[in-house]
C-alpha atoms as a PDB file:
ATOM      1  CA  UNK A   1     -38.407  30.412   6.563  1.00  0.00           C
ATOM      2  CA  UNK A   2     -39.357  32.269   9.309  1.00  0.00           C
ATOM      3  CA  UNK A   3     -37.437  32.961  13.190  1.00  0.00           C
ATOM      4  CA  UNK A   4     -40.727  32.138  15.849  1.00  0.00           C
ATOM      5  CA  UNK A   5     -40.262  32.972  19.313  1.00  0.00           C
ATOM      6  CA  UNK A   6     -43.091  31.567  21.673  1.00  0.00           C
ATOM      7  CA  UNK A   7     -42.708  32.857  25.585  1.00  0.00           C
ATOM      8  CA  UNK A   8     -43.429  30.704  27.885  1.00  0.00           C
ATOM      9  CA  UNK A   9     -44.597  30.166  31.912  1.00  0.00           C
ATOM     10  CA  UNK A  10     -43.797  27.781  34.358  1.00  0.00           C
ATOM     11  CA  UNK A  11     -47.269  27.740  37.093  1.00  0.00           C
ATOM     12  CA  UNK A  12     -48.688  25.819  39.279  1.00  0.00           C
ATOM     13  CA  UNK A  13     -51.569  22.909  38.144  1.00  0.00           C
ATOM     14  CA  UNK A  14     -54.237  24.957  39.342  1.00  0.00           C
ATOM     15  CA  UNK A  15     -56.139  21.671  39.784  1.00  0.00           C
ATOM     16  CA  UNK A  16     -54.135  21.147  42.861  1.00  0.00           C
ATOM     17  CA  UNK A  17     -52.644  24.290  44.092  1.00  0.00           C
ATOM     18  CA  UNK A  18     -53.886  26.325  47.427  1.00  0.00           C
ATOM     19  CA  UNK A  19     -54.156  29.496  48.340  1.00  0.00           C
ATOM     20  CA  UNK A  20     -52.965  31.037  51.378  1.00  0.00           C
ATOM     21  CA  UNK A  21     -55.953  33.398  52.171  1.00  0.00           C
ATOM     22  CA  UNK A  22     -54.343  34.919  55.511  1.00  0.00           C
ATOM     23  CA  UNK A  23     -51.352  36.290  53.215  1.00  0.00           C
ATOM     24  CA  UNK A  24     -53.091  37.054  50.237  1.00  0.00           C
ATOM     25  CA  UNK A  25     -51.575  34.604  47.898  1.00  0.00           C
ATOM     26  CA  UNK A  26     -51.362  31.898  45.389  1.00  0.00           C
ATOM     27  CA  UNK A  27     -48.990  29.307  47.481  1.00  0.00           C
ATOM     28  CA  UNK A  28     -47.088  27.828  44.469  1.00  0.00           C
ATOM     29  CA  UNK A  29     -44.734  25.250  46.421  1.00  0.00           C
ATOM     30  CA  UNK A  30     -48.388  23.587  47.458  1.00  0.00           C
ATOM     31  CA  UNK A  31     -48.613  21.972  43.595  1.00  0.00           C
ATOM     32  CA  UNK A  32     -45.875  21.013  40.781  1.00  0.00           C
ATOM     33  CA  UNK A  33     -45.185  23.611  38.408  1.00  0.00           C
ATOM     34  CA  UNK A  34     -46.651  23.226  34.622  1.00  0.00           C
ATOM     35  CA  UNK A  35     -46.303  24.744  31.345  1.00  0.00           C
ATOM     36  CA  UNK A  36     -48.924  27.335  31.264  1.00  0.00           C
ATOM     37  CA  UNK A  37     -51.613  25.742  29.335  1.00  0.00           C
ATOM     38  CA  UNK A  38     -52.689  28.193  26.506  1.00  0.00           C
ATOM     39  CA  UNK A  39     -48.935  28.808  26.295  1.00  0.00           C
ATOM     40  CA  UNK A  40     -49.106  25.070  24.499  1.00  0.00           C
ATOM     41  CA  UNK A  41     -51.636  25.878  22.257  1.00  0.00           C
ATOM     42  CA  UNK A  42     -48.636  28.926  21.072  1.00  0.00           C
ATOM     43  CA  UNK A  43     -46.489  26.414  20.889  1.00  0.00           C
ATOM     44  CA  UNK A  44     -48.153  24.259  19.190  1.00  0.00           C
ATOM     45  CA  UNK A  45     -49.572  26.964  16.235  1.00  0.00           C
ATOM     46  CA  UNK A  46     -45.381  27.749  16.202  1.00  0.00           C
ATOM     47  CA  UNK A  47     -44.879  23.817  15.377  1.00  0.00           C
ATOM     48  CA  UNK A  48     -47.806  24.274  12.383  1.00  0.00           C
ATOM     49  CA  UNK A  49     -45.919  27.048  11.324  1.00  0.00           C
ATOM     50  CA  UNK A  50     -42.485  25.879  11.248  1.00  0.00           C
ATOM     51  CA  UNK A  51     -43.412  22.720   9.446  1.00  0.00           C
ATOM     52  CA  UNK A  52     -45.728  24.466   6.643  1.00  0.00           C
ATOM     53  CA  UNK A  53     -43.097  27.264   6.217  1.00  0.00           C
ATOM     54  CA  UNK A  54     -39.817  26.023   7.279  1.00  0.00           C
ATOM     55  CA  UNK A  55     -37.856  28.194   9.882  1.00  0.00           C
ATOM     56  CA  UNK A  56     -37.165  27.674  13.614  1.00  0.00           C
ATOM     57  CA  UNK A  57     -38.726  27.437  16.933  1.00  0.00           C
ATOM     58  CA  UNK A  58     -37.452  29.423  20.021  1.00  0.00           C
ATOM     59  CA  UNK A  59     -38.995  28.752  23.652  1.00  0.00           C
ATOM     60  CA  UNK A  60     -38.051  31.425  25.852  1.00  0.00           C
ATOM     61  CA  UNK A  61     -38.923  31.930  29.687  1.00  0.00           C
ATOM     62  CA  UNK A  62     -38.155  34.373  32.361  1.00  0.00           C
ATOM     63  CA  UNK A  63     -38.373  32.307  35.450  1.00  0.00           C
ATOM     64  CA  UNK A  64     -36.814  30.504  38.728  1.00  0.00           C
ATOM     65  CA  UNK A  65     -33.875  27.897  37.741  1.00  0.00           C
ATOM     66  CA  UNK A  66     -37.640  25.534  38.574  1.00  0.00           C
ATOM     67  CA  UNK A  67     -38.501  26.684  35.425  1.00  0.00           C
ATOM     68  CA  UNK A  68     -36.041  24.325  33.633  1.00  0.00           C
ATOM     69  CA  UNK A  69     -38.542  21.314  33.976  1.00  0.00           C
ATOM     70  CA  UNK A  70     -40.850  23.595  31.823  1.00  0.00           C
ATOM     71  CA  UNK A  71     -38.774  24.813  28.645  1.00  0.00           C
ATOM     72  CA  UNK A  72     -37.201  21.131  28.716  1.00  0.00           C
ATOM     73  CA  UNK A  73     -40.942  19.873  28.065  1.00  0.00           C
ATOM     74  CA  UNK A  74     -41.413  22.608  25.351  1.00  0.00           C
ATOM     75  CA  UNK A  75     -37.809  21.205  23.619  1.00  0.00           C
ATOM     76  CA  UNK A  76     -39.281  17.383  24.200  1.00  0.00           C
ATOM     77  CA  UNK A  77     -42.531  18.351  22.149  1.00  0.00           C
ATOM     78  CA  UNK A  78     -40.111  19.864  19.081  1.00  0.00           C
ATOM     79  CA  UNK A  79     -38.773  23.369  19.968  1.00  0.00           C
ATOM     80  CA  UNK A  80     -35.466  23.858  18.304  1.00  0.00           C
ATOM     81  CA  UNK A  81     -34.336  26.260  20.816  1.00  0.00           C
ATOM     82  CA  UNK A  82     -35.260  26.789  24.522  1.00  0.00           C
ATOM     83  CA  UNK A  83     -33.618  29.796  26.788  1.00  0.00           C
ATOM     84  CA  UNK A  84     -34.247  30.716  30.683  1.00  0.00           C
ATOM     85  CA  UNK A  85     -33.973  33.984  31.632  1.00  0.00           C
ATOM     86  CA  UNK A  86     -32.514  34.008  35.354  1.00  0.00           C
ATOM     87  CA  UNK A  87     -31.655  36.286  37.684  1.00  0.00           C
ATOM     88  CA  UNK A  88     -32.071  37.203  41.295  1.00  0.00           C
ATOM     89  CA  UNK A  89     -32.713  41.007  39.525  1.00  0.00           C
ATOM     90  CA  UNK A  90     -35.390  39.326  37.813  1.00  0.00           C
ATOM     91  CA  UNK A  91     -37.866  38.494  40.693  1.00  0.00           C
ATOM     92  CA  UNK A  92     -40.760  40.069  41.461  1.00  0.00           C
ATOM     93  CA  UNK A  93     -42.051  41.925  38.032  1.00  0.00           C
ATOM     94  CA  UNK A  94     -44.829  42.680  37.524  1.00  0.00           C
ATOM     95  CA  UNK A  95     -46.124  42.073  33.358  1.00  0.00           C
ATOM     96  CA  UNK A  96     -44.497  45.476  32.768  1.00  0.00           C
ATOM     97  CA  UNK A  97     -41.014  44.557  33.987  1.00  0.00           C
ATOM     98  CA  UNK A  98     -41.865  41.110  32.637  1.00  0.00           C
ATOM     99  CA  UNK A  99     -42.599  41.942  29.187  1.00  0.00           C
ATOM    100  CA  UNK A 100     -39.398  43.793  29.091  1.00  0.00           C
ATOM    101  CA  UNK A 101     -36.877  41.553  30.407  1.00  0.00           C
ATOM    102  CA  UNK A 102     -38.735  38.876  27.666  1.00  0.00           C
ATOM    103  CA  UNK A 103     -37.943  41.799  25.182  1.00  0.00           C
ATOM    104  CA  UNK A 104     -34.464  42.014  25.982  1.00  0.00           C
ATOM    105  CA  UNK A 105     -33.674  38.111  25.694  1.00  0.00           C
ATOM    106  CA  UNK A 106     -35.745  37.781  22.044  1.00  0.00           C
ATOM    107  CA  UNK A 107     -33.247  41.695  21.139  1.00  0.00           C
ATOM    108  CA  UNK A 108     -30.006  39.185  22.145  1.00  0.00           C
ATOM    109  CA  UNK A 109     -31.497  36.290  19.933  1.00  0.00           C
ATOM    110  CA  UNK A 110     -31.366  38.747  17.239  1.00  0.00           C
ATOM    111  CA  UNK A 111     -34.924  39.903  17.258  1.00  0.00           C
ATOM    112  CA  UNK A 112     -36.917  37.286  14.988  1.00  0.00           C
ATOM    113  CA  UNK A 113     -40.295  37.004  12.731  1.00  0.00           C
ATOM    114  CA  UNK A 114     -43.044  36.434  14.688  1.00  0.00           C
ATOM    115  CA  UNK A 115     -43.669  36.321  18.636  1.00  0.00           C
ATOM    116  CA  UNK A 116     -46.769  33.995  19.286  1.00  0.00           C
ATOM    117  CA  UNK A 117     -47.982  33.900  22.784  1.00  0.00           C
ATOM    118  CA  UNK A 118     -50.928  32.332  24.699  1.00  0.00           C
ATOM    119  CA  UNK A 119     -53.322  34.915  25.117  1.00  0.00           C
ATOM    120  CA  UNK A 120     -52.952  35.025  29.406  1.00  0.00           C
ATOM    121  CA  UNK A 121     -51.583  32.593  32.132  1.00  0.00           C
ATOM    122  CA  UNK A 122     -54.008  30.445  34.626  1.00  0.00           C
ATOM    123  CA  UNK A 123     -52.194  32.373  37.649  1.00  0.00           C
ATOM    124  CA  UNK A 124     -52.221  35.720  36.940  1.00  0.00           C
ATOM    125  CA  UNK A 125     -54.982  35.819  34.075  1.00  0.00           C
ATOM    126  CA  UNK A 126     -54.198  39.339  32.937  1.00  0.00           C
ATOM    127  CA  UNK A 127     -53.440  39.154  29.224  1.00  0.00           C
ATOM    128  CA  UNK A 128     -51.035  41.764  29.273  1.00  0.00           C
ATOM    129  CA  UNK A 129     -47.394  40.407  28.717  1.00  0.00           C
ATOM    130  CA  UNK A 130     -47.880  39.677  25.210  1.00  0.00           C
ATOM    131  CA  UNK A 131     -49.567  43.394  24.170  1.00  0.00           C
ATOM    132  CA  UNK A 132     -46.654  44.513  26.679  1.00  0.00           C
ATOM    133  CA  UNK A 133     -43.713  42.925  24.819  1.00  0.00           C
ATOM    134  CA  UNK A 134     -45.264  43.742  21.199  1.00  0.00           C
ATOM    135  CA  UNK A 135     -44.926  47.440  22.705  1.00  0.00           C
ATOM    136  CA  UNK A 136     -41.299  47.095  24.096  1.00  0.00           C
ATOM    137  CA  UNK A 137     -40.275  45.492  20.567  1.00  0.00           C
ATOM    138  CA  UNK A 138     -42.103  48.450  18.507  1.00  0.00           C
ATOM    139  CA  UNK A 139     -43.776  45.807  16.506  1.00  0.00           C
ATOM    140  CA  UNK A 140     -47.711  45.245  15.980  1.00  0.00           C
ATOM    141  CA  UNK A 141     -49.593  42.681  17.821  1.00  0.00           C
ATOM    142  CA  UNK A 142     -52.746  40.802  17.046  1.00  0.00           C
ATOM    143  CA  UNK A 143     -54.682  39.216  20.165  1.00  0.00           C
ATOM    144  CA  UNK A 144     -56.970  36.712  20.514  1.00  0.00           C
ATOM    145  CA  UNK A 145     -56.252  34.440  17.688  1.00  0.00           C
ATOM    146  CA  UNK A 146     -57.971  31.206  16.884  1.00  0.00           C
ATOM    147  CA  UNK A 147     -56.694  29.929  13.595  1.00  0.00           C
ATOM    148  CA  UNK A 148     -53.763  31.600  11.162  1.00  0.00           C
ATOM    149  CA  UNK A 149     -55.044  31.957   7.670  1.00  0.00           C
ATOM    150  CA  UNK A 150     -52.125  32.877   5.663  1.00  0.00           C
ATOM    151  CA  UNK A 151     -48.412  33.450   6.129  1.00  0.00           C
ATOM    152  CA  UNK A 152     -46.490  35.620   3.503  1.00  0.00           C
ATOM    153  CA  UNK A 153     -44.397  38.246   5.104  1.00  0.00           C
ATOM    154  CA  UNK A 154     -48.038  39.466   6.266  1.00  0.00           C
ATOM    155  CA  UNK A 155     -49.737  37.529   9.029  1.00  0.00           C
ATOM    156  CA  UNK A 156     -53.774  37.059   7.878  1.00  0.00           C
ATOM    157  CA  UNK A 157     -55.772  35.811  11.067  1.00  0.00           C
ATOM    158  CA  UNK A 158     -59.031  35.381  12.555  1.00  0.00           C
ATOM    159  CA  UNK A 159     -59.693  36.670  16.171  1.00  0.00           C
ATOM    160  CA  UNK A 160     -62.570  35.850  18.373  1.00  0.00           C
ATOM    161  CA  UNK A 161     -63.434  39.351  19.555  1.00  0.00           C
ATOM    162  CA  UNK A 162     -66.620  39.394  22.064  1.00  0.00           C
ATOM    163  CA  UNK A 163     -68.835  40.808  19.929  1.00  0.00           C
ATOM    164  CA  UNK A 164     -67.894  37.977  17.267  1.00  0.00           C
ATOM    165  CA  UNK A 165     -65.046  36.796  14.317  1.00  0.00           C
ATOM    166  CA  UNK A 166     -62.766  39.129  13.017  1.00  0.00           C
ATOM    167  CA  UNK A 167     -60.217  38.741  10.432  1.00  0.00           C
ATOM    168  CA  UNK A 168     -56.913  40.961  10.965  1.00  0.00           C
ATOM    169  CA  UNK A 169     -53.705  41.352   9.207  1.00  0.00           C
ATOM    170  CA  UNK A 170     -50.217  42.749  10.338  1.00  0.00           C
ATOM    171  CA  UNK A 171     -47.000  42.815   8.808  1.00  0.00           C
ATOM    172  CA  UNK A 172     -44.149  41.484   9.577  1.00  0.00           C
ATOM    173  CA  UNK A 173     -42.180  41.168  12.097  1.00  0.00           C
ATOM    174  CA  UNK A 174     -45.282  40.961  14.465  1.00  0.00           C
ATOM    175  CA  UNK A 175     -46.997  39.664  17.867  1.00  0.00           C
ATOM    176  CA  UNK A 176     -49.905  37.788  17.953  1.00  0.00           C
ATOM    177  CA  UNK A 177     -51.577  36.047  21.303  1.00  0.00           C
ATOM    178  CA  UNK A 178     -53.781  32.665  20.752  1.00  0.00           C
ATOM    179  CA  UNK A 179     -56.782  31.584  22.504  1.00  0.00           C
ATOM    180  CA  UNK A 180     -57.023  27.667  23.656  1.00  0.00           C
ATOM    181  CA  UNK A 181     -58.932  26.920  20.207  1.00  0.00           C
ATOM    182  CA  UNK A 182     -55.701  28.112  17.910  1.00  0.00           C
ATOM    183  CA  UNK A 183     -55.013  24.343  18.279  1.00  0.00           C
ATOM    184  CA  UNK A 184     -53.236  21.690  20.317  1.00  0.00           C
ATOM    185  CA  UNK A 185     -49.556  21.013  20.834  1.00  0.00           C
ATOM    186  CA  UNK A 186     -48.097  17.623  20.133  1.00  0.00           C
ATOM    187  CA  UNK A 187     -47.221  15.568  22.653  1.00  0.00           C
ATOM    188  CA  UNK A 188     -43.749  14.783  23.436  1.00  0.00           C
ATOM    189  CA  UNK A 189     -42.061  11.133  21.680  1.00  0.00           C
ATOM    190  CA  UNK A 190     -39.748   9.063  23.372  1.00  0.00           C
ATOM    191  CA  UNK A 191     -36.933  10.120  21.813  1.00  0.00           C
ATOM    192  CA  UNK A 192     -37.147  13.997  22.163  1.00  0.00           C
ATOM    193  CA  UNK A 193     -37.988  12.862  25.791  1.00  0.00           C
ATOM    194  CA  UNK A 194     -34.646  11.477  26.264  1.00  0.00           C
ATOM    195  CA  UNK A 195     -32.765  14.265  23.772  1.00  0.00           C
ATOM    196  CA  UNK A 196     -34.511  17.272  26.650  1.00  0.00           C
ATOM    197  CA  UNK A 197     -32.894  15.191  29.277  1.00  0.00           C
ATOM    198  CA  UNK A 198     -29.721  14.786  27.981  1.00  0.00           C
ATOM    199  CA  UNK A 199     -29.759  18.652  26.895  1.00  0.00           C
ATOM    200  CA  UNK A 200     -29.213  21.455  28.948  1.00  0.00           C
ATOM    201  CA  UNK A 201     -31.041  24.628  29.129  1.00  0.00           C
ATOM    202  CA  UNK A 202     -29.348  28.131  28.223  1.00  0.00           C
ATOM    203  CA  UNK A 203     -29.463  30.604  30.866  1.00  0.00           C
ATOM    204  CA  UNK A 204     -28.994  34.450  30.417  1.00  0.00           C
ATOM    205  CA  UNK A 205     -29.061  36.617  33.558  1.00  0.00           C
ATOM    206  CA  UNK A 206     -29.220  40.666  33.927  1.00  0.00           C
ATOM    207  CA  UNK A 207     -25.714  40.907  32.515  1.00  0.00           C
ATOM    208  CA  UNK A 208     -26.450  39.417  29.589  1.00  0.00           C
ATOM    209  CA  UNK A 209     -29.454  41.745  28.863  1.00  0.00           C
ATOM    210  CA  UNK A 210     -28.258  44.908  29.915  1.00  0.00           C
ATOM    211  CA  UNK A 211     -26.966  45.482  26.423  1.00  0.00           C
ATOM    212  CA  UNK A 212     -30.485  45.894  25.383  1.00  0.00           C
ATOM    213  CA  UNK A 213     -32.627  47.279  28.484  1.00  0.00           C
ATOM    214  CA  UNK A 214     -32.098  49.402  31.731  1.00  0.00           C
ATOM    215  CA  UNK A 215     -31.009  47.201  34.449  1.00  0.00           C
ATOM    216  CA  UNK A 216     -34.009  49.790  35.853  1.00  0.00           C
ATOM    217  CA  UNK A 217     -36.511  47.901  34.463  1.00  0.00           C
ATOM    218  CA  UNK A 218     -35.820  44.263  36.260  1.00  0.00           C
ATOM    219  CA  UNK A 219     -37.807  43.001  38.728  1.00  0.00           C
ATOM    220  CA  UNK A 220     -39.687  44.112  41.554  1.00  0.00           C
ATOM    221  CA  UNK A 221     -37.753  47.569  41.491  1.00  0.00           C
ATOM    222  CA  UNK A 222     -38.759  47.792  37.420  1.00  0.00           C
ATOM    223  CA  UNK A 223     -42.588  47.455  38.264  1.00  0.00           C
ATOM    224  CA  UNK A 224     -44.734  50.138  38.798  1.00  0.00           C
ATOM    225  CA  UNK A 225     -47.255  47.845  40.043  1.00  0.00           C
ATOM    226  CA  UNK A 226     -47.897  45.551  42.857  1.00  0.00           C
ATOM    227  CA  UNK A 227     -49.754  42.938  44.160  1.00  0.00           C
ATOM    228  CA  UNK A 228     -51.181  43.601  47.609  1.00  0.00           C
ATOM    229  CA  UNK A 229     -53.809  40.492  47.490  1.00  0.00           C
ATOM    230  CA  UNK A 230     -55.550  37.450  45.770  1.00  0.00           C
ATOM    231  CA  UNK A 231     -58.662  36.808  46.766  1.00  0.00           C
ATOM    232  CA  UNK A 232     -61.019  33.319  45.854  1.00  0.00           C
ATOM    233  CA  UNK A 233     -64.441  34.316  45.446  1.00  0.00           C
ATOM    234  CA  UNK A 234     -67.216  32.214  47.481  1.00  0.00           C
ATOM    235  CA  UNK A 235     -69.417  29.805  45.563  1.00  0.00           C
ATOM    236  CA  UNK A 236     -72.472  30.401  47.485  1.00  0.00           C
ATOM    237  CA  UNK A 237     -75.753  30.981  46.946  1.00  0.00           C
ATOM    238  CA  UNK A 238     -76.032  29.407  43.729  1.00  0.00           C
ATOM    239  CA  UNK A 239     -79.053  27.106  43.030  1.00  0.00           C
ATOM    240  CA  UNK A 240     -80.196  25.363  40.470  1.00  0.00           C
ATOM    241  CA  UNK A 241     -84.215  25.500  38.520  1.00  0.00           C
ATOM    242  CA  UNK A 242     -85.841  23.108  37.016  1.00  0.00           C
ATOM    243  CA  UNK A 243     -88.627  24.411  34.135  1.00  0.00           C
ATOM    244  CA  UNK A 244     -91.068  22.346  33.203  1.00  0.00           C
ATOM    245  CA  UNK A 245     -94.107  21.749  30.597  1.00  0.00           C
ATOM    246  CA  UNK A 246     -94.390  22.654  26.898  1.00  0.00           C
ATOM    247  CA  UNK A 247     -91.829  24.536  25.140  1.00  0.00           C
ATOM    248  CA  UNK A 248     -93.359  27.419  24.608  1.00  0.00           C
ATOM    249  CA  UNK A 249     -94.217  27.486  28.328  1.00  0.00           C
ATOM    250  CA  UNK A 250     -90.864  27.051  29.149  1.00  0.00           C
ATOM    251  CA  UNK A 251     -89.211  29.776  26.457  1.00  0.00           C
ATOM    252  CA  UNK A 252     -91.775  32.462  27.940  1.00  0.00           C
ATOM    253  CA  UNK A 253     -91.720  31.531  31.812  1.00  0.00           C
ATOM    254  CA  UNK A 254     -87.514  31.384  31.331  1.00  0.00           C
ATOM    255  CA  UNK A 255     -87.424  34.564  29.406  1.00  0.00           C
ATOM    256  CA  UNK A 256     -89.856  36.254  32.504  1.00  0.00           C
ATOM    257  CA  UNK A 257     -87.593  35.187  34.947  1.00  0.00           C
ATOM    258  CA  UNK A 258     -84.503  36.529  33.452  1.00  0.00           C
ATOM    259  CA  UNK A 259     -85.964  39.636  32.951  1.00  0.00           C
ATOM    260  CA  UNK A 260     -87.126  40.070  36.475  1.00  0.00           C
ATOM    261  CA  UNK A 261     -83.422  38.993  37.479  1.00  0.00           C
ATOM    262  CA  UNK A 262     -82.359  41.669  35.327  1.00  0.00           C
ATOM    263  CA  UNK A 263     -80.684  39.399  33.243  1.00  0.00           C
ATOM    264  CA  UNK A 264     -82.420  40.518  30.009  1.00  0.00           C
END
């Protein structure tokens, strides 16, 4: 049986959220907030897990009180446990006062097995709060995962690494970050749809944490980072080509032109 904690993100559907340009910013109250999409496809490889294996399933987020809606969904699709860190000493972190406030909430659950995380978020896209946590928790982490192999007190896994598959193992406990093709979640029944209504959310704030981190390390005074602007690159300038004639023809005449874009 093994203790899974899978961290999770409330953001905005991106298919419907605006930026404001003038400020520099994603305007989040312009679109509903979502579970972070990959961070399904954790929770959904947790689910696998727990069921092959037997154990338990924590959802834990570090969030506005908003983020409720989000762990509520995560209990509805079969999450034994879901927790919201919030705090007013919470807001603004960056992923390194991020991955540190998550690592004080899974220290007060009494550590656990295995951390699985989606490998980034559609909003901020930088991949680091899982490496990040694995760090603050002084276990080993294992990134880009598409499909768990084995499960033994050793993790056995296959990334998708750019330059192709790799298989990599870690003991135990240990953090690993999936990719969208590590599976999908179920979807939510009826009746856990009604039990994450009925069910309230736990809450831990700074006091509650402080046993295990700094107070430093909350928040916007915690980060040694900071976001100054986002910028939406242009779509211009693209434009399609059509090749046609025999395939040879077209293999040479396409491989030309790549190689005077400088492509090749």
């Amino acid at each position: 049986m093994y203790r899974i904690v899978v961290p999770v993100k409330q953001v905005p559907d991106m298919q419907r959220v605006k930026f404001d340009t003038e400020a520099g910013r994603v305007d989040r109250s312009s679109a509903p907030g979502v579970v972070n999409p990959v961070d399904l496809h954790a929770l959904g490889t947790a689910l696998r897990l727990r069921n092959l294996h037997g154990g338990t399933v924590t959802a834990i987020s570090m969030g506005p009180q908003q983020a409720v809606s989000a762990l509520k969904e995560c209990y509805a699709r079969g999450a034994d446990r879901v927790i919201l860190l919030a705090d007013k000493a919470f807001a603004g972190a960056d992923t390194w006062a991020t991955s540190c406030t998550l690592a004080a909430g899974i220290l007060k659950l009494g550590g656990c097995d295995l951390v699985i995380c989606g490998e980034k978020t559609v909003d901020g896209d930088t991949g680091q709060v899982g490496p990040g946590l694995a760090e603050w928790l002084g276990i080993p982490h294992v990134a880009y995962i598409r499909e768990i192999l084995s499960l033994d007190q050793k993790l056995k896994a296959l990334c998708e690494m750019s330059d192709g598959l790799h298989v990599a193992e870690a003991q135990l406990p240990a953090l690993i970050t999936v990719t969208r093709r590590a599976g999908k979640c179920p979807y939510a029944t009826p009746q856990r749809i009604y039990q994450a209504v009925a069910r309230p959310v736990e809450r831990w704030g700074a006091d509650d944490l402080k046993e295990f981190t700094s107070p430093e390390n909350f928040g916007l005074h915690g980060s040694p980072t900071r976001l100054t602007k986002v910028v939406v690159p242009p779509v211009e300038g693209r434009k399609g080509m059509r090749i046609d004639g025999p395939p040879d023809k077209i293999v040479n005449e396409l491989i030309q032109r790549l190689e005077t874009g400088g492509l090749l």
